[in-house]
Protein backbone atom coordinates (compact mmCIF):
# COMPACT_ATOMS: atom_id res chain seq x y z
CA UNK A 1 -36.66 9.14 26.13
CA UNK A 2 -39.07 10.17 23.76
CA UNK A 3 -39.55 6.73 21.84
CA UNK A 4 -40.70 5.41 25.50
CA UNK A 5 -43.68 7.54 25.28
CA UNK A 6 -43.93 7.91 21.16
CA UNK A 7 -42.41 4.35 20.36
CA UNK A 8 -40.90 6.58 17.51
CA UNK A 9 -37.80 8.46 17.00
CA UNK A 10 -38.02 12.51 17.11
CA UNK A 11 -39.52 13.98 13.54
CA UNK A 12 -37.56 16.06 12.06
CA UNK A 13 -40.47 18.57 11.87
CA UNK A 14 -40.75 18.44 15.66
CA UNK A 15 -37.60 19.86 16.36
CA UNK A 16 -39.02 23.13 15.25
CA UNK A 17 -41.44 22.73 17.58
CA UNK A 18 -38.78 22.54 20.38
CA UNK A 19 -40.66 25.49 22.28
CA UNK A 20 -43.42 23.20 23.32
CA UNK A 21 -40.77 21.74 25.54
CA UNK A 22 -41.06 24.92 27.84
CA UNK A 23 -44.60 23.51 28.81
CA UNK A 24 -43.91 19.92 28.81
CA UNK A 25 -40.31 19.98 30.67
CA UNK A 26 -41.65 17.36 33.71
CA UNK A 27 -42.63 15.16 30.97
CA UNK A 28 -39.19 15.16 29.53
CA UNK A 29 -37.85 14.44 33.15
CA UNK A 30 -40.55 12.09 33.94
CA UNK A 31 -39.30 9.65 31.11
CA UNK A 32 -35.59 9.61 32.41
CA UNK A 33 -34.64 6.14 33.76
CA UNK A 34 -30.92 5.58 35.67
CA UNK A 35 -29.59 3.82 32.34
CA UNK A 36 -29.10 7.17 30.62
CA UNK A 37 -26.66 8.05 33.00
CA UNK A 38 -24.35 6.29 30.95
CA UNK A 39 -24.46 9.05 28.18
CA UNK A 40 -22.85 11.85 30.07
CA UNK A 41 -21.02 9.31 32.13
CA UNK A 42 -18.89 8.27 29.18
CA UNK A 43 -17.92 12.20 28.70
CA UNK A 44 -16.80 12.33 31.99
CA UNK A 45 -14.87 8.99 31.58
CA UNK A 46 -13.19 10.32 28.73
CA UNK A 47 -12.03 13.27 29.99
CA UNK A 48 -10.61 11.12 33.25
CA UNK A 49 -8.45 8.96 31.06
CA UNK A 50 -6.92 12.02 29.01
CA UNK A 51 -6.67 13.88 32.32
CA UNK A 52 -2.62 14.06 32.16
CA UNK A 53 -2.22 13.92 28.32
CA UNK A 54 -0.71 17.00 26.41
CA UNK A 55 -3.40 16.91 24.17
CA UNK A 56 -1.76 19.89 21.40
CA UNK A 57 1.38 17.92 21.82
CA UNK A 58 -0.18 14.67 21.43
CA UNK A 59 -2.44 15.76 18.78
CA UNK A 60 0.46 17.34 16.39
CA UNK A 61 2.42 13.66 16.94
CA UNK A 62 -0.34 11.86 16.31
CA UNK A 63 -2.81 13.82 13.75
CA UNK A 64 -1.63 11.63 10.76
CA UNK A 65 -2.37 8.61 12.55
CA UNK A 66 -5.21 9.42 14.16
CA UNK A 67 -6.77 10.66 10.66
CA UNK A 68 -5.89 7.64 8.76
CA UNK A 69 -7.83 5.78 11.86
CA UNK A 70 -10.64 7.73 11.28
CA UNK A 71 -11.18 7.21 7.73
CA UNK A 72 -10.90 3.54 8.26
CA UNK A 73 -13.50 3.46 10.77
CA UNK A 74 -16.00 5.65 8.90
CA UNK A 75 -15.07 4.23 5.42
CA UNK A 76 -15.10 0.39 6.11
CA UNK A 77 -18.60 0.42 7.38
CA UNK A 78 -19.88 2.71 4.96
CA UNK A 79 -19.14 0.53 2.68
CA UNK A 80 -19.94 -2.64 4.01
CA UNK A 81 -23.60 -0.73 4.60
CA UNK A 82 -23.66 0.96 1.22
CA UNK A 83 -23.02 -2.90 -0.69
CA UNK A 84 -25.78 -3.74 1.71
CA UNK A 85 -28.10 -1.17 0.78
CA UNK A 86 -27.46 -1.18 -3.13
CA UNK A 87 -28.59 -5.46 -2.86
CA UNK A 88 -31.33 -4.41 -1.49
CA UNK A 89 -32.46 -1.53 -3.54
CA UNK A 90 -30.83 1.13 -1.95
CA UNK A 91 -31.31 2.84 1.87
CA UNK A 92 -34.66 3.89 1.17
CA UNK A 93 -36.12 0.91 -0.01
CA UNK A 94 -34.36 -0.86 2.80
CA UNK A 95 -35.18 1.50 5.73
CA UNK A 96 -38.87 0.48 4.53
CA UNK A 97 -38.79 -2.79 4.30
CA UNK A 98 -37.71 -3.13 7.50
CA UNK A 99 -40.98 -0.79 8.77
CA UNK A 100 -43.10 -3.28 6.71
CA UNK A 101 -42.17 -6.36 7.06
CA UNK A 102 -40.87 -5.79 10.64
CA UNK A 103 -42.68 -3.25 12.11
CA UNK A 104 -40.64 -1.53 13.90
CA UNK A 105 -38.96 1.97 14.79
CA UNK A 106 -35.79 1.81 12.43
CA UNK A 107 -34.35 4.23 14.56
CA UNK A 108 -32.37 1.26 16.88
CA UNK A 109 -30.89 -0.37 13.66
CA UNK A 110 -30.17 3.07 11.60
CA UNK A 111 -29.49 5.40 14.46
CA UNK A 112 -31.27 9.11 14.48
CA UNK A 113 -28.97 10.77 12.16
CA UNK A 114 -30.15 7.62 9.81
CA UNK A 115 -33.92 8.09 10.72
CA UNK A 116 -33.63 11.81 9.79
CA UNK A 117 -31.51 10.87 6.62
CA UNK A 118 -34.53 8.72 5.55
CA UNK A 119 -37.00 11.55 6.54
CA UNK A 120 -35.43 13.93 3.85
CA UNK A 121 -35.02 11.53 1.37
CA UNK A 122 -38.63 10.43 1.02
CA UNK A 123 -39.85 11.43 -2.10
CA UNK A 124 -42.59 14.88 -1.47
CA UNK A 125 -45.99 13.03 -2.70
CA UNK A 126 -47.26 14.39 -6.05
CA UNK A 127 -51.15 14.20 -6.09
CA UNK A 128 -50.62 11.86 -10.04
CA UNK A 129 -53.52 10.28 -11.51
CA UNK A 130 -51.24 7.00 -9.97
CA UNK A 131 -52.09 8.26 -6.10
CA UNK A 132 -55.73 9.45 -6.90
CA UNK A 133 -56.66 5.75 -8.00
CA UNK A 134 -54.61 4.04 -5.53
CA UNK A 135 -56.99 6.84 -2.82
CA UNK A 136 -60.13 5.99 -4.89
CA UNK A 137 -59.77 2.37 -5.24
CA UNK A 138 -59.19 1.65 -1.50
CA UNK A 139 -62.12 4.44 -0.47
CA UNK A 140 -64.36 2.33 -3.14
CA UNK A 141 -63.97 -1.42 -0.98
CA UNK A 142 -64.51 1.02 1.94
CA UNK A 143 -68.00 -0.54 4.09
CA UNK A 144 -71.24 1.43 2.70
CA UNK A 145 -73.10 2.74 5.35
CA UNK A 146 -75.70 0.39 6.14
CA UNK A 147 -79.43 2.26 7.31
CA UNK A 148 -79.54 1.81 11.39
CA UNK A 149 -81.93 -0.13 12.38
CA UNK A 150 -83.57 2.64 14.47
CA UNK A 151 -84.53 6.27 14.59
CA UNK A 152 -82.07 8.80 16.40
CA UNK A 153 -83.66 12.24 17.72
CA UNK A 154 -80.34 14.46 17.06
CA UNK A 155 -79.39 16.52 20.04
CA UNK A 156 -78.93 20.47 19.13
CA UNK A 157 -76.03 20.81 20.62
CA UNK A 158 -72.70 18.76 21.44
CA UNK A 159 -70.04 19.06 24.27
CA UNK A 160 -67.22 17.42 23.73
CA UNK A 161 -64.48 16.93 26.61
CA UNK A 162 -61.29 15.85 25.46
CA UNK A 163 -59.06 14.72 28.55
CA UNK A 164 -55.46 14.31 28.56
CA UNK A 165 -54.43 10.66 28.81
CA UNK A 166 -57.40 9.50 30.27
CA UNK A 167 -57.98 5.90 30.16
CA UNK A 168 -60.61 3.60 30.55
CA UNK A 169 -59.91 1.01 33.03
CA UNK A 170 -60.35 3.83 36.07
CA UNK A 171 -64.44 3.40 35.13
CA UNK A 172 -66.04 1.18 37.10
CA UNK A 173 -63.01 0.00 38.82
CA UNK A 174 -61.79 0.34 42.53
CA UNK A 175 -58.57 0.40 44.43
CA UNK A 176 -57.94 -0.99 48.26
CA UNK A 177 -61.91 -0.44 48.40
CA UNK A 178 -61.91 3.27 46.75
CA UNK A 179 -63.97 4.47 43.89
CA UNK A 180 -61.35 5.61 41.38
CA UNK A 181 -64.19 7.52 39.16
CA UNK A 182 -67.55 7.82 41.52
CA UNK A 183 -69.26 10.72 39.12
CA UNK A 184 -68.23 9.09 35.68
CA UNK A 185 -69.63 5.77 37.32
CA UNK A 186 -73.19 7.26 38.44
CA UNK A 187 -73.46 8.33 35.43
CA UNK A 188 -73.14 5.82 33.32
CA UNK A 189 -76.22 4.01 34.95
CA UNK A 190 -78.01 6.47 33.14
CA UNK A 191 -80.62 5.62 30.70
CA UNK A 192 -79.71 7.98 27.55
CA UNK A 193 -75.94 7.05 27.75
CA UNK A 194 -73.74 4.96 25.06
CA UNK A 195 -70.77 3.74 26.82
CA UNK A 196 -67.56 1.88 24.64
CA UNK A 197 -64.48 0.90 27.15
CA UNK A 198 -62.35 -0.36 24.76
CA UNK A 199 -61.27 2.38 22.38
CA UNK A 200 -57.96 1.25 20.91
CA UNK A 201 -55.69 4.23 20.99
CA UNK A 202 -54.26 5.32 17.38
CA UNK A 203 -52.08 8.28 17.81
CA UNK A 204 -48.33 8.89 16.68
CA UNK A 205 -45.84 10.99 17.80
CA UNK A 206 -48.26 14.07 17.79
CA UNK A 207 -49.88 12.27 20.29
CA UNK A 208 -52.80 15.09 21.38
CA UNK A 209 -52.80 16.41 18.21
CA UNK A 210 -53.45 13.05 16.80
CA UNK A 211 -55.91 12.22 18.87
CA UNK A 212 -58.00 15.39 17.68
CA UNK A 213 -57.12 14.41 14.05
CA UNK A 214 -58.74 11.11 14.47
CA UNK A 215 -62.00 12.59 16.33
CA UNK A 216 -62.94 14.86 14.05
CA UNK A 217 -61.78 14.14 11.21
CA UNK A 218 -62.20 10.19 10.71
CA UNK A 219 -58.30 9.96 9.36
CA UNK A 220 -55.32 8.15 11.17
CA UNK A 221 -51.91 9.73 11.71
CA UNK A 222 -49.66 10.47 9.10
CA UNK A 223 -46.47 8.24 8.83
CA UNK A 224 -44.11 10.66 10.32
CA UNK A 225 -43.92 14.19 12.30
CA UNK A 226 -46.81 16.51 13.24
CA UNK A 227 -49.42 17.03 10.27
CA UNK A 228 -50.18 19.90 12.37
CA UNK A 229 -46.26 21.66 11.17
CA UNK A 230 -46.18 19.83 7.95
CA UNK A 231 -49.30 20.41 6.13
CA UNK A 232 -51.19 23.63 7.77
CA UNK A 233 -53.67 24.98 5.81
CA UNK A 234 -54.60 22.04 4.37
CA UNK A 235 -58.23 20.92 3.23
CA UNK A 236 -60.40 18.26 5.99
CA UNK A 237 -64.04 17.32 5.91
CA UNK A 238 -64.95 17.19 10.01
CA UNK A 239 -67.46 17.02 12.20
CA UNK A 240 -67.68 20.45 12.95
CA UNK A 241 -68.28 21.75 9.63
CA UNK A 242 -70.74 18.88 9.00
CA UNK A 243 -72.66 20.14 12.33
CA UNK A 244 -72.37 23.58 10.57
CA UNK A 245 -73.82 22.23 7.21
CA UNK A 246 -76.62 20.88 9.09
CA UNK A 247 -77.30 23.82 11.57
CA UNK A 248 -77.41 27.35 9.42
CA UNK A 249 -75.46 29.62 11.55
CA UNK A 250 -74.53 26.98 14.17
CA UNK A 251 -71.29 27.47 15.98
CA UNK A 252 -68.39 25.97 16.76
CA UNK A 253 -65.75 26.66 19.20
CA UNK A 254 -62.60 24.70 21.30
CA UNK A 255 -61.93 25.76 24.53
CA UNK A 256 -57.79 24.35 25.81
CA UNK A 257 -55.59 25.49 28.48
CA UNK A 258 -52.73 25.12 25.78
CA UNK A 259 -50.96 28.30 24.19
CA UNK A 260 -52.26 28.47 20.17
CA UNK A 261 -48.27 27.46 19.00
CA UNK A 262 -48.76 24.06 21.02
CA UNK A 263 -49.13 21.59 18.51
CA UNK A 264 -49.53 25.15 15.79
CA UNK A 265 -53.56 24.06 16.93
CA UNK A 266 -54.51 27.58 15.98
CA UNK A 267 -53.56 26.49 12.86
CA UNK A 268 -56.00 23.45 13.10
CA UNK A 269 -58.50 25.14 14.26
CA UNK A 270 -59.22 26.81 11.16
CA UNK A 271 -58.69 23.50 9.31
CA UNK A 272 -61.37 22.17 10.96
CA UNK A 273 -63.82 24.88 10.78
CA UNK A 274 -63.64 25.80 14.85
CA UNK A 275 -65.36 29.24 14.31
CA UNK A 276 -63.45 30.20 17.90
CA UNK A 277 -60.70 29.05 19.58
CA UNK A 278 -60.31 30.17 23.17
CA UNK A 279 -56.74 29.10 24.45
CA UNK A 280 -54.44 29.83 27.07
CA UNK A 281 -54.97 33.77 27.58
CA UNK A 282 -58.45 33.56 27.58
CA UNK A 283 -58.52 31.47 31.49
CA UNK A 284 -57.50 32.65 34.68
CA UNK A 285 -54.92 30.59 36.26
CA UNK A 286 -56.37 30.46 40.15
CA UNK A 287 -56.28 27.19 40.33
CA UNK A 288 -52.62 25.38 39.70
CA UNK A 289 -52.02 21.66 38.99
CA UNK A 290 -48.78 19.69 37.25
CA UNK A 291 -44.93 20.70 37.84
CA UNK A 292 -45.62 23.46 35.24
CA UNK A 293 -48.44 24.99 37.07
CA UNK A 294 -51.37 24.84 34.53
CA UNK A 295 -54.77 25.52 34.88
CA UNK A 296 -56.33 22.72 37.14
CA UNK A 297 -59.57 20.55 35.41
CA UNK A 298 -61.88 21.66 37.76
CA UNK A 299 -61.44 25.24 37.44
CA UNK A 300 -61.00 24.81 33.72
CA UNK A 301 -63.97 22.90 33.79
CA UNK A 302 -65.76 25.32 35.56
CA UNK A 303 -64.76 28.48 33.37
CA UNK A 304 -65.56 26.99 30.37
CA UNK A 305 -69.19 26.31 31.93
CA UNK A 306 -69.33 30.18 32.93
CA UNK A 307 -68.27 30.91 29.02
CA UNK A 308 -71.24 28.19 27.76
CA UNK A 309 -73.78 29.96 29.80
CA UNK A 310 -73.46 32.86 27.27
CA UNK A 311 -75.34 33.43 24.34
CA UNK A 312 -72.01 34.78 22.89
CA UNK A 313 -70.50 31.28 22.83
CA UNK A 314 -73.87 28.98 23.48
CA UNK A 315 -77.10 31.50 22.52
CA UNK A 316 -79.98 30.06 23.58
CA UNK A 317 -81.99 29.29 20.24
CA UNK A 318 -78.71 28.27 18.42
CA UNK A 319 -76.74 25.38 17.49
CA UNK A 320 -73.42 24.98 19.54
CA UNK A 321 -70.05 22.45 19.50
CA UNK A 322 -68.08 22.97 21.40
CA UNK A 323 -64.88 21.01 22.64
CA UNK A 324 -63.14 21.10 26.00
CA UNK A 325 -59.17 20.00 26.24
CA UNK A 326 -57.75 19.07 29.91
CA UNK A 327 -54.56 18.90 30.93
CA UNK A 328 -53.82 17.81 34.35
CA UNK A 329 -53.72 14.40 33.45
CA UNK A 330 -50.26 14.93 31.43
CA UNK A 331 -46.96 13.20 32.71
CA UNK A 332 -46.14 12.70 34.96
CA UNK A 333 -49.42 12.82 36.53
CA UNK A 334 -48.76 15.33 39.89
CA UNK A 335 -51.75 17.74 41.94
CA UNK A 336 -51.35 19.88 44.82
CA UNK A 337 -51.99 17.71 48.01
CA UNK A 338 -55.09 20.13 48.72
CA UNK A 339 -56.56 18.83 45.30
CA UNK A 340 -56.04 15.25 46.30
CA UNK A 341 -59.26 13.75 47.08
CA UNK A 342 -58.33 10.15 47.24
CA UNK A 343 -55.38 8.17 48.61
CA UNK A 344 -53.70 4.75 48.19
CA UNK A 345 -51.02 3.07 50.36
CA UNK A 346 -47.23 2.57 48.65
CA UNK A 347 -48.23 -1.09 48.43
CA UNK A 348 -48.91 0.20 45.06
CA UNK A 349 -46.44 1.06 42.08
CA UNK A 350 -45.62 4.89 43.10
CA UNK A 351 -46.72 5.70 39.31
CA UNK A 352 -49.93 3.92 39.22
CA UNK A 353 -51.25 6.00 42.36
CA UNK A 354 -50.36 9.32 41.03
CA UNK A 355 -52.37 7.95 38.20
CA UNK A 356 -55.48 6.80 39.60
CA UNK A 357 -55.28 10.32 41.83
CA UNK A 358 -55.10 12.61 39.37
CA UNK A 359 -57.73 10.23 37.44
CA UNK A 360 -59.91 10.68 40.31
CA UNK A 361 -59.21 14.74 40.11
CA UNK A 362 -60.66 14.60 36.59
CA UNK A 363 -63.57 12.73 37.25
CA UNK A 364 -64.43 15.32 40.03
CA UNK A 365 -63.99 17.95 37.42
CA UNK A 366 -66.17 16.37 35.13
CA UNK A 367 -68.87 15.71 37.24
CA UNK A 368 -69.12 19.52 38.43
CA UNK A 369 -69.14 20.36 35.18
CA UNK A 370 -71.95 18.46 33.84
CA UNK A 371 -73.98 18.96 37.42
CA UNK A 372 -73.50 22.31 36.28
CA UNK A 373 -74.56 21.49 32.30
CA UNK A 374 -77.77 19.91 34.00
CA UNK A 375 -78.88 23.16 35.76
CA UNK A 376 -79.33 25.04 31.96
CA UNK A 377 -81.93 24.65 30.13
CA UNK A 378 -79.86 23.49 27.25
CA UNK A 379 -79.04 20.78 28.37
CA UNK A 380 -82.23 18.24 27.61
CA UNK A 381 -81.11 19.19 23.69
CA UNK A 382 -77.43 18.99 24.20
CA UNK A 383 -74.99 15.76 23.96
CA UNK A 384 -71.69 15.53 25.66
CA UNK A 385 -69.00 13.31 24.59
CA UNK A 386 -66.15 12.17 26.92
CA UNK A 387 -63.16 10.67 25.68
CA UNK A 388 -59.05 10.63 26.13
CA UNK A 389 -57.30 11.76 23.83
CA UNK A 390 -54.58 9.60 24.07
CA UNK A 391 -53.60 6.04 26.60
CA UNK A 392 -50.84 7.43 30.09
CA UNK A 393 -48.36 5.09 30.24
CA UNK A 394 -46.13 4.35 27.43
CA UNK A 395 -43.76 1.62 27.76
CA UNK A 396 -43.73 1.89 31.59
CA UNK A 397 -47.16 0.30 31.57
CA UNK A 398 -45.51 -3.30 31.74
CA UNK A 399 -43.59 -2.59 34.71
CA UNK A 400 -46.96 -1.44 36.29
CA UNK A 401 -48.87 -3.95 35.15
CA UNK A 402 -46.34 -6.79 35.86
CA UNK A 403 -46.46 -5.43 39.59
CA UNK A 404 -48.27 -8.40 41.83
CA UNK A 405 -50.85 -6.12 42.82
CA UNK A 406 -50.64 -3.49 39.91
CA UNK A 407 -51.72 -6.34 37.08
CA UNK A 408 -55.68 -6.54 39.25
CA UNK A 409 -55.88 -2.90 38.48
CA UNK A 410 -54.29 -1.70 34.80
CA UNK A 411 -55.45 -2.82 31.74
CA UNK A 412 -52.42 -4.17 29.55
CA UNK A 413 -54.03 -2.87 26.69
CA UNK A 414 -53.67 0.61 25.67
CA UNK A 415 -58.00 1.41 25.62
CA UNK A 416 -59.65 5.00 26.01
CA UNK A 417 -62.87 5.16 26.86
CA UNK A 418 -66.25 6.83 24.42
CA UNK A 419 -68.52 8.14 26.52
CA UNK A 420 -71.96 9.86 25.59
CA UNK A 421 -74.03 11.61 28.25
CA UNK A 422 -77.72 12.20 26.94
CA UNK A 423 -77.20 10.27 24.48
CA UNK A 424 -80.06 9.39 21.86
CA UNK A 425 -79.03 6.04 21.45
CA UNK A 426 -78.53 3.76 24.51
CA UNK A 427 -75.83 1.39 24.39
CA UNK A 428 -72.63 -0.54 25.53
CA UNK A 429 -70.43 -1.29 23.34
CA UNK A 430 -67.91 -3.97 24.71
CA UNK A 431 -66.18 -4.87 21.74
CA UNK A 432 -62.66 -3.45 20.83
CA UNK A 433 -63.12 -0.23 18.01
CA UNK A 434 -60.82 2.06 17.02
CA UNK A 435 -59.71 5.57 17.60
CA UNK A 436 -60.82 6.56 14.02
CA UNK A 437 -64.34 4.66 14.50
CA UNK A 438 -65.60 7.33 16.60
CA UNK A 439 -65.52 9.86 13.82
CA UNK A 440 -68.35 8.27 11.73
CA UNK A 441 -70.43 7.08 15.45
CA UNK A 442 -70.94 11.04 16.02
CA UNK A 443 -71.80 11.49 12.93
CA UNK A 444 -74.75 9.12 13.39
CA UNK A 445 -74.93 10.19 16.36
CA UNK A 446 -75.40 14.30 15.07
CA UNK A 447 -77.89 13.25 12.84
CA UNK A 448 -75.41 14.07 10.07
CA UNK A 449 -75.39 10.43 8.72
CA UNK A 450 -75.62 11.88 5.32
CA UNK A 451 -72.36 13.84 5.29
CA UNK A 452 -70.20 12.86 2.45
CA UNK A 453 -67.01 11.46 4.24
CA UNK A 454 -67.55 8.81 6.58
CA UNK A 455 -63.79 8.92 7.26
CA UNK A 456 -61.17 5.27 7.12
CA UNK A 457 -63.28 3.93 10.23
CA UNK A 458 -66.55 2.38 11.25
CA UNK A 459 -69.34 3.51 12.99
CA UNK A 460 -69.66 0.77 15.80
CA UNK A 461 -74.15 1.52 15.37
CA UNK A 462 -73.73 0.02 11.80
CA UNK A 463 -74.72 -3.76 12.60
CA UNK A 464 -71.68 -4.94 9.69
CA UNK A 465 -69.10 -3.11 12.14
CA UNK A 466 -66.32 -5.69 12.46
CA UNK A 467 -64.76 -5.90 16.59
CA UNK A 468 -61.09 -4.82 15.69
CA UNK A 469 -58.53 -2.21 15.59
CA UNK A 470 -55.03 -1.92 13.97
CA UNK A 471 -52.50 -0.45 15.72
CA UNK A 472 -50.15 2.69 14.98
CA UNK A 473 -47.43 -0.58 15.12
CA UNK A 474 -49.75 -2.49 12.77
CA UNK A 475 -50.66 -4.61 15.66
CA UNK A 476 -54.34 -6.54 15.14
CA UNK A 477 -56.31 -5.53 18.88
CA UNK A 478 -59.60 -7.42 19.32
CA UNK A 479 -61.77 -10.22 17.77
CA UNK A 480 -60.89 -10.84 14.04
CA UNK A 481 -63.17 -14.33 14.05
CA UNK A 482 -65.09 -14.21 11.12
CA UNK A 483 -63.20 -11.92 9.43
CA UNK A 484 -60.98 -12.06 6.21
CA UNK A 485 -57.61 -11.74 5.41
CA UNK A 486 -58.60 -9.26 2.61
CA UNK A 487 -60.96 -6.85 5.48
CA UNK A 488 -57.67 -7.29 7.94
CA UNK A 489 -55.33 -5.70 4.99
CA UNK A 490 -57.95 -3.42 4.10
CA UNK A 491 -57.96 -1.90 7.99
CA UNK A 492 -54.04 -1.68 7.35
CA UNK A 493 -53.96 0.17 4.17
CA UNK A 494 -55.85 2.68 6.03
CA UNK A 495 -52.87 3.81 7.52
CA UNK A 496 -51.12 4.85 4.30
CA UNK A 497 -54.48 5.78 2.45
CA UNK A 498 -54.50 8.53 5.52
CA UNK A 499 -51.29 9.78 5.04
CA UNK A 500 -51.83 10.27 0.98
CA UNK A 501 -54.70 11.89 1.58
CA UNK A 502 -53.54 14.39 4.40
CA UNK A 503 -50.03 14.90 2.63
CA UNK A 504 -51.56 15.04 -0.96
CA UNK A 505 -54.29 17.59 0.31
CA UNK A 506 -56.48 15.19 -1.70
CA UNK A 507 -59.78 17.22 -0.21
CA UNK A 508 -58.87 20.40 -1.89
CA UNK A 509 -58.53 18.55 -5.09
CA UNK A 510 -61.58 16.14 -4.80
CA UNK A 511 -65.15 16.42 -4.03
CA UNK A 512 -66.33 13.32 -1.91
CA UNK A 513 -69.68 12.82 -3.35
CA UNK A 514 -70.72 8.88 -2.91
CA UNK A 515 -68.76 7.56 -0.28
């Protein structure tokens, strides 16, 4: 169940995190299919076959034997497995060719007790002089930052509105003749608005957590677990502490219906300099979306535009960012029927509706909220940013999209959307980027160009920005004509260059000076 949504097995770190289950338990059900029926199904096929057996009797007559069975069954294939591994350098060095050269979960060929074997085998990472070169000499072929070829008047302040699983073939599209996302549409007709459809997502199996890794910080997901319960405390360059370098006493601040152990973000938060971090406790609950009866978007939405108005959290001659995380559209995408604002006949796959409704729900959301954004006088000076923070579907998006009517409407790529209201530069990008490329766009974007790390990605306003993204599966998404073998294994290495320097702590240990 959980590789259909993570296309990984479980970490082991994340089973200490087992008590985010108690918010996520329709998600859990959600994934279920009929076939795993056949897991419990066996038990109870078992015990119908031994129904009438003496089994003390026929366990003291048979213990011998049955032992002696036993150790042939374990012994012969460990054997045959261990000759295996030792011609092929041993179980490590096998488990990892086969995620190289394959690219693939080795879960299905090593079973999860083998997947955790490997994940407490694996050597901790020293920070040698070895993993500082092999950091240095990949950040050294990393693309300089090439001048833009215009000026950008900086915007004071930054929203940024992180919403769960939203994706970005619901802009601009309709369904039997209805407007999935009317406000997110008006808007971008806009003048001052940059606009990028096709986001590639990049996150792991911390999934949300991931997706704010990559955001602010410019670095990909590490290789396995939650960085978030592996390596707290740990050093990051972001964006928020380069809008802090840039604004003296600016502040910054994220704003998420989530409990602080989800995800250990209060953790993160100081990692990446939020200055506040208003979760769970500080919303009231009056409006109740989702099987586990969270906060709605629009009355999130709406409370965290009554907390902006105040020159506690957004003064009036200061410098504010602040994020916003949704989460009514988590899995398995349900609303009350009173929230329900759009409707689609069951012509339509049953999970593609509740989709595009609760899609529609968000949208509403957002556009009250920045209706609301537009009636402060902040607002001329302040630039919101609207992304997902992950893609919905998982591996149930082929069923959907194989549907004879479902394939007109879903995208069968897996494509968030960056969206900048008020933005100072005007653009629409319709070439495939990255996750991790938005990182160094708001930095332009901040006026904080001049930060030292430009994080592993691209700014898509540098005019050498190449039109592709790898992968968490080391896939290639997007137009690679024109470009070399050597800039497509570059974008790859990325991936383990992030996960030395996020396990290594290299940014406690190194300055970034001339990057």
């Amino acid at each position: 169940m959980y590789f259909r949504t993570y296309y990984t097995s479980i970490p082991f770190d994340s089973y200490f995190l087992a008590g985010n289950l108690a918010d996520f338990t329709a998600s859990v059900f959600d994934s279920l299919q009929w076939t795993d029926l056949g897991f419990p199904m066996l038990t109870v096929l078992y015990l119908f076959l031994i129904r009438k057996q003496n089994l003390s009797v026929l366990f003291k007559e048979k213990a011998r034997q049955c032992l002696q069975f036993l150790i042939w069954c374990i012994c012969i294939p460990a054997l045959s497995l261990g000759g295996i591994f030792i011609y092929h350098g041993g179980y490590k060095k096998a488990y990892e060719s086969l995620l190289v050269h394959y690219q693939t979960c080795g879960t299905p060929i090593y079973t999860i007790m083998g997947s955790l074997y490997y994940e407490c085998i694996q050597d901790k990472i020293e920070y040698t002089p070895q993993v500082k070169q092999e950091i240095e000499d990949w950040l050294s072929k990393q693309p300089k930052r090439q001048p833009l070829p215009f000026q950008i008047e900086a915007r004071d302040n930054c929203i940024i509105i992180l919403a769960e699983s939203f994706e970005s073939w619901v802009l601009e599209k309709s369904a039997e003749g209805q407007e999935i996302t009317p406000n997110l549409n008006r808007l971008l007709k806009e003048e001052s608005v940059l606009y990028a459809p096709y986001v590639q997502t990049q996150v792991k199996g911390s999934r949300s957590i991931d997706g704010q890794l990559l955001l602010h910080t410019g670095l990909l997901p590490i290789n396995y677990g939650a960085f978030s319960a592996r390596f707290p405390h740990h050093t990051y360059y972001s964006i928020d502490k380069a809008f802090k370098e840039k604004h003296a006493g600016g502040g910054t601040c994220c704003l998420t219906v989530d409990k602080k152990v989800v995800w250990n973000v209060a953790i993160v938060a100081q990692d990446f300099g939020y200055d506040k971090l208003l979760d769970k406790p500080y919303f009231v609950l009056d409006e109740k979306t989702g099987p586990c009866h969270r906060l709605g978007d629009v009355s999130f939405l709406r409370q965290c535009g009554e907390k902006l108005a105040t020159e506690e959290l957004f003064p009036a001659n200061g410098h504010t960012l602040a994020q916003c995380v949704t989460y009514s559209g988590h899995s398995p995408f349900t609303i009350p029927d009173e929230s329900k604002r759009i409707h689609f006949s069951d012509k339509l796959p049953a999970r593609l509706r509740d989709y595009m409704v609760v899609a529609n729900y968000t949208d509403h959301a957002i556009g009250k909220f920045i209706s609301f954004l537009r009636s402060q006088k902040k607002f001329e000076n302040t630039m919101i940013v609207i992304t997902g923070d992950h893609e919905g579907f998982g591996l149930t998006r082929k069923a959907v999209y194989e549907h004879p009517l479902g394939k007109d409407i879903i995208s069968s790529g897996c494509f968030t959307p960056f969206m900048v209201i008020n933005s100072p530069v005007h653009l629409r990008y319709e070439k495939v980027m990255g996750q991790v490329d938005m990182y160094p766009t708001l930095l332009d974007l901040l006026g904080v160009d001049d930060y030292p790390w430009r994080g592993v990605g691209q700014s898509i306003l540098s005019p050498d920005k190449k039109a592709f993204a790898i992968t968490a599966q080391m896939e290639i998404v997007g137009d690679t004509v024109g470009v070399s073998p050597v800039e497509i294994q570059h974008a790859k290495d990325a991936w383990k260059i992030s996960d030395l320097i996020i396990s290594c702590d290299y940014f406690s240990k190194e300055q970034i000076t001339n990057f």
